[in-house]
PDB file of N, CA and C in Angstrom:
ATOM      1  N   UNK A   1     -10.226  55.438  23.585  1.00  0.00           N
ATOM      2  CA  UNK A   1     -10.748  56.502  22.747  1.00  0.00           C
ATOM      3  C   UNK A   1     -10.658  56.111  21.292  1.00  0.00           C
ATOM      4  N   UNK A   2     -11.844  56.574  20.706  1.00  0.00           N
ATOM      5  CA  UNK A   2     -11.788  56.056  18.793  1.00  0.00           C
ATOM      6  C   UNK A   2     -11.077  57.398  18.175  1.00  0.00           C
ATOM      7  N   UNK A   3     -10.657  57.179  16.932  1.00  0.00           N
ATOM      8  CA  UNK A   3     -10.435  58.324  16.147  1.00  0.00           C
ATOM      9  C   UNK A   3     -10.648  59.668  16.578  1.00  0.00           C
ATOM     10  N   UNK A   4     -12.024  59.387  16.301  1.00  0.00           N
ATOM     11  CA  UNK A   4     -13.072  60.549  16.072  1.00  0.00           C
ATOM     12  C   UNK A   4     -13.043  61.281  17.943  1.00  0.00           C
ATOM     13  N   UNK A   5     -12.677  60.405  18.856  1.00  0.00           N
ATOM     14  CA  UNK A   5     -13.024  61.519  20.182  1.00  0.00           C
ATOM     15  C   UNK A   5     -11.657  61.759  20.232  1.00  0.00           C
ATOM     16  N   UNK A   6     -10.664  61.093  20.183  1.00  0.00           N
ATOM     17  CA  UNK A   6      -9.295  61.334  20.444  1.00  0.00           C
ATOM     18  C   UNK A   6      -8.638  63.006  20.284  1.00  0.00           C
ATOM     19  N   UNK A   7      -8.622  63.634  21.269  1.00  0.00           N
ATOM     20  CA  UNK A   7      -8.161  65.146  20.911  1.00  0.00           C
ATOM     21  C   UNK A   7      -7.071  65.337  20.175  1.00  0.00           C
ATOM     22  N   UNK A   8      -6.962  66.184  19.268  1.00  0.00           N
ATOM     23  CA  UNK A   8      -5.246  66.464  18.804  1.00  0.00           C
ATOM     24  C   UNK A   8      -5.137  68.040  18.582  1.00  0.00           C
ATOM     25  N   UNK A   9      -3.981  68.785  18.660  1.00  0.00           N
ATOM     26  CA  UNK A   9      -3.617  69.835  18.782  1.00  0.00           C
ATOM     27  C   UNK A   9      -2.218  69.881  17.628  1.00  0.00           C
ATOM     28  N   UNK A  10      -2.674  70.735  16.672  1.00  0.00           N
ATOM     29  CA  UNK A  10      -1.740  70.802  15.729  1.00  0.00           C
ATOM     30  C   UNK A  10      -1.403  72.218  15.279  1.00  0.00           C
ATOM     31  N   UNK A  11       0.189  72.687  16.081  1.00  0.00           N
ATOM     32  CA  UNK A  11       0.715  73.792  15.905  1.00  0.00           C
ATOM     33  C   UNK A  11       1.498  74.078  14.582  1.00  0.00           C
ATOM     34  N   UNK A  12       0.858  75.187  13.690  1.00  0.00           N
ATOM     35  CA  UNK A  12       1.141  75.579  12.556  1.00  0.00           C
ATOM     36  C   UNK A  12       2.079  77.130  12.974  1.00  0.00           C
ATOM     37  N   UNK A  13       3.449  76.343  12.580  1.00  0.00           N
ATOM     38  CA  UNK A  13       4.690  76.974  12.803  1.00  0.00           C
ATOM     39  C   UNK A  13       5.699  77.558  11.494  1.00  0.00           C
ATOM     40  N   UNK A  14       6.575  78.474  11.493  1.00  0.00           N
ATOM     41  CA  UNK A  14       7.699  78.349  10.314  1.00  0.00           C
ATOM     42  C   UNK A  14       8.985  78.533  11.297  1.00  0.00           C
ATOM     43  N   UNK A  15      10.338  78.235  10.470  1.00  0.00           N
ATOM     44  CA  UNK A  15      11.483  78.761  11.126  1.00  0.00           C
ATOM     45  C   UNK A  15      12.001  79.851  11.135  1.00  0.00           C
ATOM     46  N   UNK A  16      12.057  79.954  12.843  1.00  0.00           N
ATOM     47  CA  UNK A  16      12.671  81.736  12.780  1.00  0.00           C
ATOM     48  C   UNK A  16      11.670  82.376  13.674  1.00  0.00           C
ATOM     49  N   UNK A  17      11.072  81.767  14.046  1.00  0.00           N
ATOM     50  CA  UNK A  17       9.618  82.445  14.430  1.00  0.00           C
ATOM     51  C   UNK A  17       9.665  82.699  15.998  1.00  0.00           C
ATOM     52  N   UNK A  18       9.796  83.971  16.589  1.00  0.00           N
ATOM     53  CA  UNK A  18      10.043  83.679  18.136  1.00  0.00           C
ATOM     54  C   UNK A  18       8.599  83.584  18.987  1.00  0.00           C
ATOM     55  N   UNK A  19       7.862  83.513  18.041  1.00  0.00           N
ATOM     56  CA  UNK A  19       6.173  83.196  18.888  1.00  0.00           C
ATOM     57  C   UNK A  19       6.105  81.840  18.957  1.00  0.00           C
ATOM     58  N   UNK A  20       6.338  81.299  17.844  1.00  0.00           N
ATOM     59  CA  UNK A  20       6.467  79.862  17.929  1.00  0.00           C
ATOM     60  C   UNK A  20       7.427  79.074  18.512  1.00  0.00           C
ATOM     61  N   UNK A  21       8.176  80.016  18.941  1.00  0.00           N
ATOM     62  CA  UNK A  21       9.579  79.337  19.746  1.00  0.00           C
ATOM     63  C   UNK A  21       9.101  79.190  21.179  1.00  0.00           C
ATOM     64  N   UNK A  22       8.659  80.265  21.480  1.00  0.00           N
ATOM     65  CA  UNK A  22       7.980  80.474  22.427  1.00  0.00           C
ATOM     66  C   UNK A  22       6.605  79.513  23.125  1.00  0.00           C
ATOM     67  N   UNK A  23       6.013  79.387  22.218  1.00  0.00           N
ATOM     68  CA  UNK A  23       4.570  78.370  22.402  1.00  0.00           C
ATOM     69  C   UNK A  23       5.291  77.155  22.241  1.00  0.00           C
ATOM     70  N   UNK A  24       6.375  76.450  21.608  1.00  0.00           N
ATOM     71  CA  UNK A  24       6.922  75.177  21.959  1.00  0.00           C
ATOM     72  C   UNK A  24       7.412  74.917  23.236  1.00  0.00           C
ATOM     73  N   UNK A  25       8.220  75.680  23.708  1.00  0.00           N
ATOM     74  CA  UNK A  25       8.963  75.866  25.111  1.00  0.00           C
ATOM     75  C   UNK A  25       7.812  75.409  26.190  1.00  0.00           C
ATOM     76  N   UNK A  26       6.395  76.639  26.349  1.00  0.00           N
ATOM     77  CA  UNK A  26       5.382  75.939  27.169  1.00  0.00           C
ATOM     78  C   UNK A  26       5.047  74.528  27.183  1.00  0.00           C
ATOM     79  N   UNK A  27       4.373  74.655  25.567  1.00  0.00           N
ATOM     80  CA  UNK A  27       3.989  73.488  25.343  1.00  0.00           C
ATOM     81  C   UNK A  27       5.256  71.943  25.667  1.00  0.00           C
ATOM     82  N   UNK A  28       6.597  72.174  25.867  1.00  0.00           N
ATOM     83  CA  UNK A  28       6.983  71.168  25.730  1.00  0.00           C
ATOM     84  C   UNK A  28       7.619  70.862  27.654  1.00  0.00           C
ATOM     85  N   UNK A  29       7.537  72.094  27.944  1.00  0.00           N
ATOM     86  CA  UNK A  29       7.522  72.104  29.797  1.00  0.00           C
ATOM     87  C   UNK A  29       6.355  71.908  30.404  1.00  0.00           C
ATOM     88  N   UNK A  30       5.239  71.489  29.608  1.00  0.00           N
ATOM     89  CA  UNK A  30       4.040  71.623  30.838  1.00  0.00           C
ATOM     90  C   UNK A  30       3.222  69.966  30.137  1.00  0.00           C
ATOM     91  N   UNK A  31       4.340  69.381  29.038  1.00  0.00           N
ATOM     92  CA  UNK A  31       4.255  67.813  28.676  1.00  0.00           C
ATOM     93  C   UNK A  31       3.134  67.484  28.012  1.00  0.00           C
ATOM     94  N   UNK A  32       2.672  69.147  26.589  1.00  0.00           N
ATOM     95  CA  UNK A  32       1.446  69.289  26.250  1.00  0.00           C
ATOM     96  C   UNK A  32       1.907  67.764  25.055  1.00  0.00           C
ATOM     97  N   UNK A  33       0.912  66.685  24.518  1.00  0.00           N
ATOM     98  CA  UNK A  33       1.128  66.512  23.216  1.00  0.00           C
ATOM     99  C   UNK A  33       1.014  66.929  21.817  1.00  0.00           C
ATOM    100  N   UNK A  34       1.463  67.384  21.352  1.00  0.00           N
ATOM    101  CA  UNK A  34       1.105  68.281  20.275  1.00  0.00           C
ATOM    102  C   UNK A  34       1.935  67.402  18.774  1.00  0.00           C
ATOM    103  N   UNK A  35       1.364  68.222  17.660  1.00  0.00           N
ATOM    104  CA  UNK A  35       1.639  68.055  16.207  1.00  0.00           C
ATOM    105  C   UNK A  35       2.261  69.517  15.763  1.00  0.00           C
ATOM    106  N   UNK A  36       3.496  69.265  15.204  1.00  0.00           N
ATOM    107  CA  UNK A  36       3.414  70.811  14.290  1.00  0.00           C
ATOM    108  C   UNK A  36       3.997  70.613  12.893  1.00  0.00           C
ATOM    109  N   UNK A  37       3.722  71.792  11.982  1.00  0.00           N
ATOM    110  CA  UNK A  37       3.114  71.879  10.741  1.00  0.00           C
ATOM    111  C   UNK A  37       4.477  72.942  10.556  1.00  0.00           C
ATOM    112  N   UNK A  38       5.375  72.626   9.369  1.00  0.00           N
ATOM    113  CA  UNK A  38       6.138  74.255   9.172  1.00  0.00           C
ATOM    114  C   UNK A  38       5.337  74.685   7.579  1.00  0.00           C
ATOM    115  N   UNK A  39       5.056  75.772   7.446  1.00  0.00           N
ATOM    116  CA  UNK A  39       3.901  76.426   6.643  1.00  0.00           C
ATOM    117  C   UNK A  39       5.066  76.683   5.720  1.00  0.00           C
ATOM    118  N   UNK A  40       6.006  76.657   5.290  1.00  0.00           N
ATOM    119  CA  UNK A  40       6.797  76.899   4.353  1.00  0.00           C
ATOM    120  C   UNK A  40       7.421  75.252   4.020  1.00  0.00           C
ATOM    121  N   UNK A  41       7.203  74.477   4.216  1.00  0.00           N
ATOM    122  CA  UNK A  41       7.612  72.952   3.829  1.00  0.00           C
ATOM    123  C   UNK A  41       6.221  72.456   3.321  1.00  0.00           C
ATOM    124  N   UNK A  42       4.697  72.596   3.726  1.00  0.00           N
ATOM    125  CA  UNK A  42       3.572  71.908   3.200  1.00  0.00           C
ATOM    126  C   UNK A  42       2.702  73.082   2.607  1.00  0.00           C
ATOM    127  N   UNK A  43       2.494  73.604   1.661  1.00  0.00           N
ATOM    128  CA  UNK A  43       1.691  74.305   1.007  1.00  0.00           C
ATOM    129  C   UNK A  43       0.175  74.372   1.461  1.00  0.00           C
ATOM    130  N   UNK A  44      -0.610  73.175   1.594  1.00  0.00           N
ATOM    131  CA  UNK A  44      -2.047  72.527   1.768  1.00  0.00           C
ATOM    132  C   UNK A  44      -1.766  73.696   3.592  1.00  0.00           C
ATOM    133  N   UNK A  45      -1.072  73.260   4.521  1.00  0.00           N
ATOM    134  CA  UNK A  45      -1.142  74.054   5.836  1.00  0.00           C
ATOM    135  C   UNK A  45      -0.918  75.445   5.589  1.00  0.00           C
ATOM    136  N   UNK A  46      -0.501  75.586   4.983  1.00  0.00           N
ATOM    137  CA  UNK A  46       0.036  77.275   4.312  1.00  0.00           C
ATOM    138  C   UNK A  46      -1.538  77.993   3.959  1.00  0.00           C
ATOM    139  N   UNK A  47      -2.046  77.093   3.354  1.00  0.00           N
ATOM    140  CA  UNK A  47      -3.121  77.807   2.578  1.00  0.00           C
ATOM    141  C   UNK A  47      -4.280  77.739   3.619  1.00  0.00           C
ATOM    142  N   UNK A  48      -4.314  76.877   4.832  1.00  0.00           N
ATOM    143  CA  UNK A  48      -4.693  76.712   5.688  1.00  0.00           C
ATOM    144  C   UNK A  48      -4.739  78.186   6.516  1.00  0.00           C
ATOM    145  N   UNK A  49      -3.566  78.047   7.153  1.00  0.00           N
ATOM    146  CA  UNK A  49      -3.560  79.225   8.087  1.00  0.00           C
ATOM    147  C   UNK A  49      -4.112  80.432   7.464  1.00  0.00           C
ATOM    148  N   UNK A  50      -3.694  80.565   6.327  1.00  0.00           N
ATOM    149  CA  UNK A  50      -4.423  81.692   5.498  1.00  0.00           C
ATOM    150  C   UNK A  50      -5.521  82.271   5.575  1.00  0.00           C
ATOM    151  N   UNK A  51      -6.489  80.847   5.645  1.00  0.00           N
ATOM    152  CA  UNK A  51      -7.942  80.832   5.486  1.00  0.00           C
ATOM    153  C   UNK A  51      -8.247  81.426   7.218  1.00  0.00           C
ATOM    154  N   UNK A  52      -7.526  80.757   7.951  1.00  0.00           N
ATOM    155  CA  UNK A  52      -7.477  81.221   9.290  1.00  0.00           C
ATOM    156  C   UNK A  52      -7.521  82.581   9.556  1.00  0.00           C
ATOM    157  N   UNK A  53      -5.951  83.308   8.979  1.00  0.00           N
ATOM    158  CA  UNK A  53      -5.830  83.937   9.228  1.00  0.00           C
ATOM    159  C   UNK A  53      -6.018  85.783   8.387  1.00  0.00           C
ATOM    160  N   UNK A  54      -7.320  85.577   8.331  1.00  0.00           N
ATOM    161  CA  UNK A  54      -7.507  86.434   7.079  1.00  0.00           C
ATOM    162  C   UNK A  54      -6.537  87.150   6.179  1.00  0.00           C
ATOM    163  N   UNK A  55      -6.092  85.715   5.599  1.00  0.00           N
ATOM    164  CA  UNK A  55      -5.379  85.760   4.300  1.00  0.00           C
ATOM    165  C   UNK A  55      -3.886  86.142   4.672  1.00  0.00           C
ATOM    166  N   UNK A  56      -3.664  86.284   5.963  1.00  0.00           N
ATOM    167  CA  UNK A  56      -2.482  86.124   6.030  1.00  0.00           C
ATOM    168  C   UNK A  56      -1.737  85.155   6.601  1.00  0.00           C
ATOM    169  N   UNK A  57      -0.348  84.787   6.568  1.00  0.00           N
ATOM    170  CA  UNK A  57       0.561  83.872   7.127  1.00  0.00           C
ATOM    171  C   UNK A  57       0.941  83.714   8.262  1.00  0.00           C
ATOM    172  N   UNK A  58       0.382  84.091   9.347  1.00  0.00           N
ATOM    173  CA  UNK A  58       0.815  84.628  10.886  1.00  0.00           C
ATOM    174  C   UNK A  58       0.371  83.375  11.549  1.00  0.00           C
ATOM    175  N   UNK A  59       1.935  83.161  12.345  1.00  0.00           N
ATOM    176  CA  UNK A  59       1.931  81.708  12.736  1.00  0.00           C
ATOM    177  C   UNK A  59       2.580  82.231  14.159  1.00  0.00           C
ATOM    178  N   UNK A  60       2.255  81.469  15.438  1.00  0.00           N
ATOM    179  CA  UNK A  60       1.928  80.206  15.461  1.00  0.00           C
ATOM    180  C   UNK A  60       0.070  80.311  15.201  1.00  0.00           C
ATOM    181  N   UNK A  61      -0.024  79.751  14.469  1.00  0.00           N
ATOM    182  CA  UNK A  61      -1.879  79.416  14.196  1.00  0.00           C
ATOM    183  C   UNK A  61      -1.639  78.025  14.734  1.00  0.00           C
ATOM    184  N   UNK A  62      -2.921  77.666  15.609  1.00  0.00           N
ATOM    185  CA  UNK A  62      -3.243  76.500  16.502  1.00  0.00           C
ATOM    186  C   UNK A  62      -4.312  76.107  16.189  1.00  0.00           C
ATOM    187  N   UNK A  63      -4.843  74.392  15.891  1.00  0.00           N
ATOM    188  CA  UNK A  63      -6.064  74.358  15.849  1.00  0.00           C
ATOM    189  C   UNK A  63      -6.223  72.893  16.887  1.00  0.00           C
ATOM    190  N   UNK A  64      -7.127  72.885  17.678  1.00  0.00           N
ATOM    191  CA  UNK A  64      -7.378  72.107  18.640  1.00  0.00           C
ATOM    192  C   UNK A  64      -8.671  71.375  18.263  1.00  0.00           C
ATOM    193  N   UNK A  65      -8.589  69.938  18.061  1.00  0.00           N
ATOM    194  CA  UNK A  65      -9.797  69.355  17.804  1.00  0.00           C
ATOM    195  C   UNK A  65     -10.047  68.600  19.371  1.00  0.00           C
ATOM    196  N   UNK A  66     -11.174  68.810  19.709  1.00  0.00           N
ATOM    197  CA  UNK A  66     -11.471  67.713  20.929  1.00  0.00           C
ATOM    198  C   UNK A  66     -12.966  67.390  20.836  1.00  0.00           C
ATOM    199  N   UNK A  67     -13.408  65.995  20.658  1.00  0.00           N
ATOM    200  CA  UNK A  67     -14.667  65.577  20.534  1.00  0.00           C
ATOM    201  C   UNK A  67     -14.998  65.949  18.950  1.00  0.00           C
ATOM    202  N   UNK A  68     -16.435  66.870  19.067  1.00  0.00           N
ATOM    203  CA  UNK A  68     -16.580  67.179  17.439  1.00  0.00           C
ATOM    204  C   UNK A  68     -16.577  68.519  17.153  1.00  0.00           C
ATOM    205  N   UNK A  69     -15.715  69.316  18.170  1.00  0.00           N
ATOM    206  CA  UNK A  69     -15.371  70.885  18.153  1.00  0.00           C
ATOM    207  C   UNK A  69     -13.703  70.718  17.561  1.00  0.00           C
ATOM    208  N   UNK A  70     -13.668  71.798  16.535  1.00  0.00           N
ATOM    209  CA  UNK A  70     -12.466  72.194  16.359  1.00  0.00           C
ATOM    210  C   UNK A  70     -12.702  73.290  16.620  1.00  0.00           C
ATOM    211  N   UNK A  71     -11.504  74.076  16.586  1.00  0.00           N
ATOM    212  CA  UNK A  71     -11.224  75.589  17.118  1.00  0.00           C
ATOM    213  C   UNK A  71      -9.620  75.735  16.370  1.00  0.00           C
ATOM    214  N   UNK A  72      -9.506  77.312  16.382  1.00  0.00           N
ATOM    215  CA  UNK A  72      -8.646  77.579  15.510  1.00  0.00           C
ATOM    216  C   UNK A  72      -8.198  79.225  16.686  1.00  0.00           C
ATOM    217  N   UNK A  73      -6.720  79.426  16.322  1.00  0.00           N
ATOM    218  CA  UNK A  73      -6.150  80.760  17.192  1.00  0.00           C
ATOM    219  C   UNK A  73      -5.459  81.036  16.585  1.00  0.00           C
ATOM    220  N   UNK A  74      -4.933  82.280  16.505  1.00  0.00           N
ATOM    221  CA  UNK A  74      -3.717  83.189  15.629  1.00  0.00           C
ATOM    222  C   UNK A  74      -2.685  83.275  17.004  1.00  0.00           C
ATOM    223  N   UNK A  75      -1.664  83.019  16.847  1.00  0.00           N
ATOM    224  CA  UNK A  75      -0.811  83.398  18.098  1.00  0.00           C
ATOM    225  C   UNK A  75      -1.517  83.460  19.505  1.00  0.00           C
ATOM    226  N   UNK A  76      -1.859  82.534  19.857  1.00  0.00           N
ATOM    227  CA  UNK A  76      -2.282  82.359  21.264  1.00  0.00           C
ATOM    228  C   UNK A  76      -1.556  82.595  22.361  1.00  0.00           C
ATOM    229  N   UNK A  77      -1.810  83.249  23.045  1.00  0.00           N
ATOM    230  CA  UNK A  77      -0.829  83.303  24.550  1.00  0.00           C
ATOM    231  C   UNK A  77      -0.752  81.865  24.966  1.00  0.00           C
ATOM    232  N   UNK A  78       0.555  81.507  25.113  1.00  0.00           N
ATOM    233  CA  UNK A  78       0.610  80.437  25.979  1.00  0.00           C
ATOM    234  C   UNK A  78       0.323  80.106  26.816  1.00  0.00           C
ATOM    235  N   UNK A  79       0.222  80.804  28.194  1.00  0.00           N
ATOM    236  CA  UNK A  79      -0.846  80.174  28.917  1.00  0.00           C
ATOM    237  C   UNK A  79      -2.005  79.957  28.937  1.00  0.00           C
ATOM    238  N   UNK A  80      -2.480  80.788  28.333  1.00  0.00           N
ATOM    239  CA  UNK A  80      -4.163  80.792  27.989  1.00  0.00           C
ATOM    240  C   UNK A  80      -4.523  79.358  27.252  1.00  0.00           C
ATOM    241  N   UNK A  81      -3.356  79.115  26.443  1.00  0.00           N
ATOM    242  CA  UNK A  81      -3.845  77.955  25.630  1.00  0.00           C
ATOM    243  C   UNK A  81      -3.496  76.652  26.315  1.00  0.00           C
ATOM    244  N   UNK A  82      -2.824  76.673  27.738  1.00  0.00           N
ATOM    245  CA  UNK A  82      -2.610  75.560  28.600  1.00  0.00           C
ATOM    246  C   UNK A  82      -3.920  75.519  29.587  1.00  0.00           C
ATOM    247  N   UNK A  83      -4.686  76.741  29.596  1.00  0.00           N
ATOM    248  CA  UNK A  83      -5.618  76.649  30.014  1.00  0.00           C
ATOM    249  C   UNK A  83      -6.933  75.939  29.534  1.00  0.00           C
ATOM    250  N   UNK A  84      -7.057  76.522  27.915  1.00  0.00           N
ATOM    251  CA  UNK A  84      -8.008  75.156  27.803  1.00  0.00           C
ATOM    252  C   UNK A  84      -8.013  74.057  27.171  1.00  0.00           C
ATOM    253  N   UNK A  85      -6.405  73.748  27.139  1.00  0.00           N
ATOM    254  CA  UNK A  85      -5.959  72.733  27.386  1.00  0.00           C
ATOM    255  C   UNK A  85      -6.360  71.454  28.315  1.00  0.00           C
ATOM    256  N   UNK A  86      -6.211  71.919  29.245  1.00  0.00           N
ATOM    257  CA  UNK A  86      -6.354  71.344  30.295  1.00  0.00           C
ATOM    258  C   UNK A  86      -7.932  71.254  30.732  1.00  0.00           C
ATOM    259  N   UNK A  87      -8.762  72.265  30.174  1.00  0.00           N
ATOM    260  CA  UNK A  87      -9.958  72.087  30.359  1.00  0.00           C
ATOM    261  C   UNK A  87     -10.572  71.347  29.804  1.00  0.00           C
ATOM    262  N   UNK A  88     -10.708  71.520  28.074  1.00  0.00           N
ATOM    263  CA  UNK A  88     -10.933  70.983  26.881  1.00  0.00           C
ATOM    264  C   UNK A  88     -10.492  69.440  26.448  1.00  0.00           C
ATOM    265  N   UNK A  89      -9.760  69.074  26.189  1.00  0.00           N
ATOM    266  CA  UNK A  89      -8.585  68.294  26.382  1.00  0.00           C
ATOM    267  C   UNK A  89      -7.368  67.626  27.091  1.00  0.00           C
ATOM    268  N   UNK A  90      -7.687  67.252  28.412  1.00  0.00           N
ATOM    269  CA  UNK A  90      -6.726  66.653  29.277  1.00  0.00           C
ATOM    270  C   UNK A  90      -6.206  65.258  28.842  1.00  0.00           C
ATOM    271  N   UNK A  91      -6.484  64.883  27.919  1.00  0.00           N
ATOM    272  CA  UNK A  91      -5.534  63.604  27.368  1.00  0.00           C
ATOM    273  C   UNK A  91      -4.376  63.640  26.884  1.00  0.00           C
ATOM    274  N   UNK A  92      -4.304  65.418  26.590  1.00  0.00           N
ATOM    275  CA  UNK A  92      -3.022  66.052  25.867  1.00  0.00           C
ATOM    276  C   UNK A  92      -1.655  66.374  26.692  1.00  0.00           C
ATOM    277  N   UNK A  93      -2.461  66.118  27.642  1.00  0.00           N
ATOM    278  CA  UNK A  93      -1.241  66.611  28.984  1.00  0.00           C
ATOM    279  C   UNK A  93      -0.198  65.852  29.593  1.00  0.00           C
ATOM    280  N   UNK A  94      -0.685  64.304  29.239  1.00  0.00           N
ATOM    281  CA  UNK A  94       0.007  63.558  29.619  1.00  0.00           C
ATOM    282  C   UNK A  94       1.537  63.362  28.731  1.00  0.00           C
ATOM    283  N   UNK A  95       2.221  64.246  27.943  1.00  0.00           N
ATOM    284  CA  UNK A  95       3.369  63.959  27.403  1.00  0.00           C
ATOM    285  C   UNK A  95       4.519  63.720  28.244  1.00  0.00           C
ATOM    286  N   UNK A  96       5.667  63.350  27.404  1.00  0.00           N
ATOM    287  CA  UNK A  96       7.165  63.994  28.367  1.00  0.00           C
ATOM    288  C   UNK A  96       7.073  65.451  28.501  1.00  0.00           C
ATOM    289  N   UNK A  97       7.642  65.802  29.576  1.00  0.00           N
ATOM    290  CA  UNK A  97       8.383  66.842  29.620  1.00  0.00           C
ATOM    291  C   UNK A  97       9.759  67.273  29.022  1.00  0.00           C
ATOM    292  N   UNK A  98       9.689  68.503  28.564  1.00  0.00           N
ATOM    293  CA  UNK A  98      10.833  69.001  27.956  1.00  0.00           C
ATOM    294  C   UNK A  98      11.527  70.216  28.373  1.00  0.00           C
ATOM    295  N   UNK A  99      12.858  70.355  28.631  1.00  0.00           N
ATOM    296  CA  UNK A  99      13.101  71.305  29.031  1.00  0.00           C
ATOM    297  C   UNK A  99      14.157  72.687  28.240  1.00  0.00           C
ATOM    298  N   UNK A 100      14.650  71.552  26.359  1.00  0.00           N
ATOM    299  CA  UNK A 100      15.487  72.361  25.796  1.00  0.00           C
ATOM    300  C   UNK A 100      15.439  74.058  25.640  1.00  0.00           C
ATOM    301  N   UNK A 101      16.635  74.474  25.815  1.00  0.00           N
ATOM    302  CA  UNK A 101      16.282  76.028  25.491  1.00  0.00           C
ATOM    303  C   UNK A 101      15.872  76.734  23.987  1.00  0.00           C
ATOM    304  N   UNK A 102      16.352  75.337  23.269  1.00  0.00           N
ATOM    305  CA  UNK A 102      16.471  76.325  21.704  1.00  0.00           C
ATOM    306  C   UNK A 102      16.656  75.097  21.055  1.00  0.00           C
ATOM    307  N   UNK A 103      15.646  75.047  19.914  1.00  0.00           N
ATOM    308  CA  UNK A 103      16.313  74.054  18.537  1.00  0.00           C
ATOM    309  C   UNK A 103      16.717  74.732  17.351  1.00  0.00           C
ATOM    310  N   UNK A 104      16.927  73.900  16.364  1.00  0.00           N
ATOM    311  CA  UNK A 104      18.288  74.529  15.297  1.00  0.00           C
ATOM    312  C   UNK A 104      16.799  75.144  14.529  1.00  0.00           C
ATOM    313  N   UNK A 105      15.336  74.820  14.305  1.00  0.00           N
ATOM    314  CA  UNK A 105      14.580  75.564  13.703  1.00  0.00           C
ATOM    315  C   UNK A 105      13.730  76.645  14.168  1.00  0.00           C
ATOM    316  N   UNK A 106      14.574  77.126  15.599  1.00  0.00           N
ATOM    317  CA  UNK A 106      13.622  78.296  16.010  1.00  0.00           C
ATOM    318  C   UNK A 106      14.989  79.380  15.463  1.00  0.00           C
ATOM    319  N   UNK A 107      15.881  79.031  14.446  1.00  0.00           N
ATOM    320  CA  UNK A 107      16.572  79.987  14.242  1.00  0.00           C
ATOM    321  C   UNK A 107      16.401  80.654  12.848  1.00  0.00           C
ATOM    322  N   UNK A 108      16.362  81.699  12.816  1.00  0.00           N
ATOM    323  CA  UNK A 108      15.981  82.109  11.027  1.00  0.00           C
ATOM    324  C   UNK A 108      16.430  81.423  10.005  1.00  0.00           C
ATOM    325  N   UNK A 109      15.755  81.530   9.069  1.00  0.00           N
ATOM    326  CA  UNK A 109      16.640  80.802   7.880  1.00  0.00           C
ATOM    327  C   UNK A 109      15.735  82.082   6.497  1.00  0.00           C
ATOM    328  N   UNK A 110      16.233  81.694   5.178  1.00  0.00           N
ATOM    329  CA  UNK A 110      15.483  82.763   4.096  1.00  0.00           C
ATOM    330  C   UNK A 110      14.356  81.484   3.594  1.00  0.00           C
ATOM    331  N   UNK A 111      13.358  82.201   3.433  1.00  0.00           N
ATOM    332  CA  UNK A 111      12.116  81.825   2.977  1.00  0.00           C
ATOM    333  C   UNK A 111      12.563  81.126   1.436  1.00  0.00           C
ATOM    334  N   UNK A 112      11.687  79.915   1.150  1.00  0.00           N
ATOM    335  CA  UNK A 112      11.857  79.332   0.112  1.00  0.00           C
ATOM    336  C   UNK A 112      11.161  80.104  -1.032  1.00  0.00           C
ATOM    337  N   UNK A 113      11.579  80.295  -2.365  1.00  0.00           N
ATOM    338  CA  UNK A 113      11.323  81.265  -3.270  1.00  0.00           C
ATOM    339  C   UNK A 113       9.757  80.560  -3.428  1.00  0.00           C
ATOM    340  N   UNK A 114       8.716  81.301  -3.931  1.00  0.00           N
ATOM    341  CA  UNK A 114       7.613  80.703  -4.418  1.00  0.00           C
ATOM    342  C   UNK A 114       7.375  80.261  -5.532  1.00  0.00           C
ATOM    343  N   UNK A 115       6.490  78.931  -5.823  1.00  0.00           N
ATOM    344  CA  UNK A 115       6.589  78.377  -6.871  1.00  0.00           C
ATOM    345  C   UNK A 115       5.050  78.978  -7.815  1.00  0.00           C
ATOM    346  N   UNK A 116       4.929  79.305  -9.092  1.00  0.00           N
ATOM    347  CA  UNK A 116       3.397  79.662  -9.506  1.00  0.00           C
ATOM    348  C   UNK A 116       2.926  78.674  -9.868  1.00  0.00           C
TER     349      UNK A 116
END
């Protein structure tokens, strides 16, 4: 596969977040490959989801490129999104499997002050 067909799936996450805790867990038991983004460490993804998410910050935002379709979701049900996963994109499937219950950034932390 070149660049350009190669699928990628890049989950736009922050810490603390139990949706996103949640969509990792699937994603990391069903050996999805994925990318994720914390929207409070990169500004450029921040302003991203935004645009996504009419203007607001509501994460997990997902965007799935496969072929020359991207697509974009506000909090996707997890299975739904293993669904077209697997439809869309089956190159993604082939990861490890994971089975942790919890990492140290699905736990709250205080939001970084904003810069003008």
């Amino acid at each position: 596969m070149t660049a350009e067909t190669t699928p990628e799936l890049v989950v736009y996450r922050r810490p603390g977040c139990p949706f996103c805790a949640r969509l990792r867990r699937v994603l990391n038991r069903n050996g999805i490959i994925y990318r994720e983004v914390d929207i409070w460490d990169d500004p450029e993804a921040a302003a991203f989801v935004r645009t996504v998410a009419d203007g607001n910050e509501t994460v997990p935002t997902v965007k799935l490129k496969a072929g020359a379709k991207e697509r974009y979701w506000v909090n996707p049900r997890p299975q739904w999104l293993l669904t077209v996963i697997n439809t869309d994109a089956p190159a993604l499937t082939g990861g490890p499997k994971s089975y942790w219950p919890i990492r140290r950034d699905d736990l709250p932390r205080p939001r970084p002050p904003q810069t003008n």
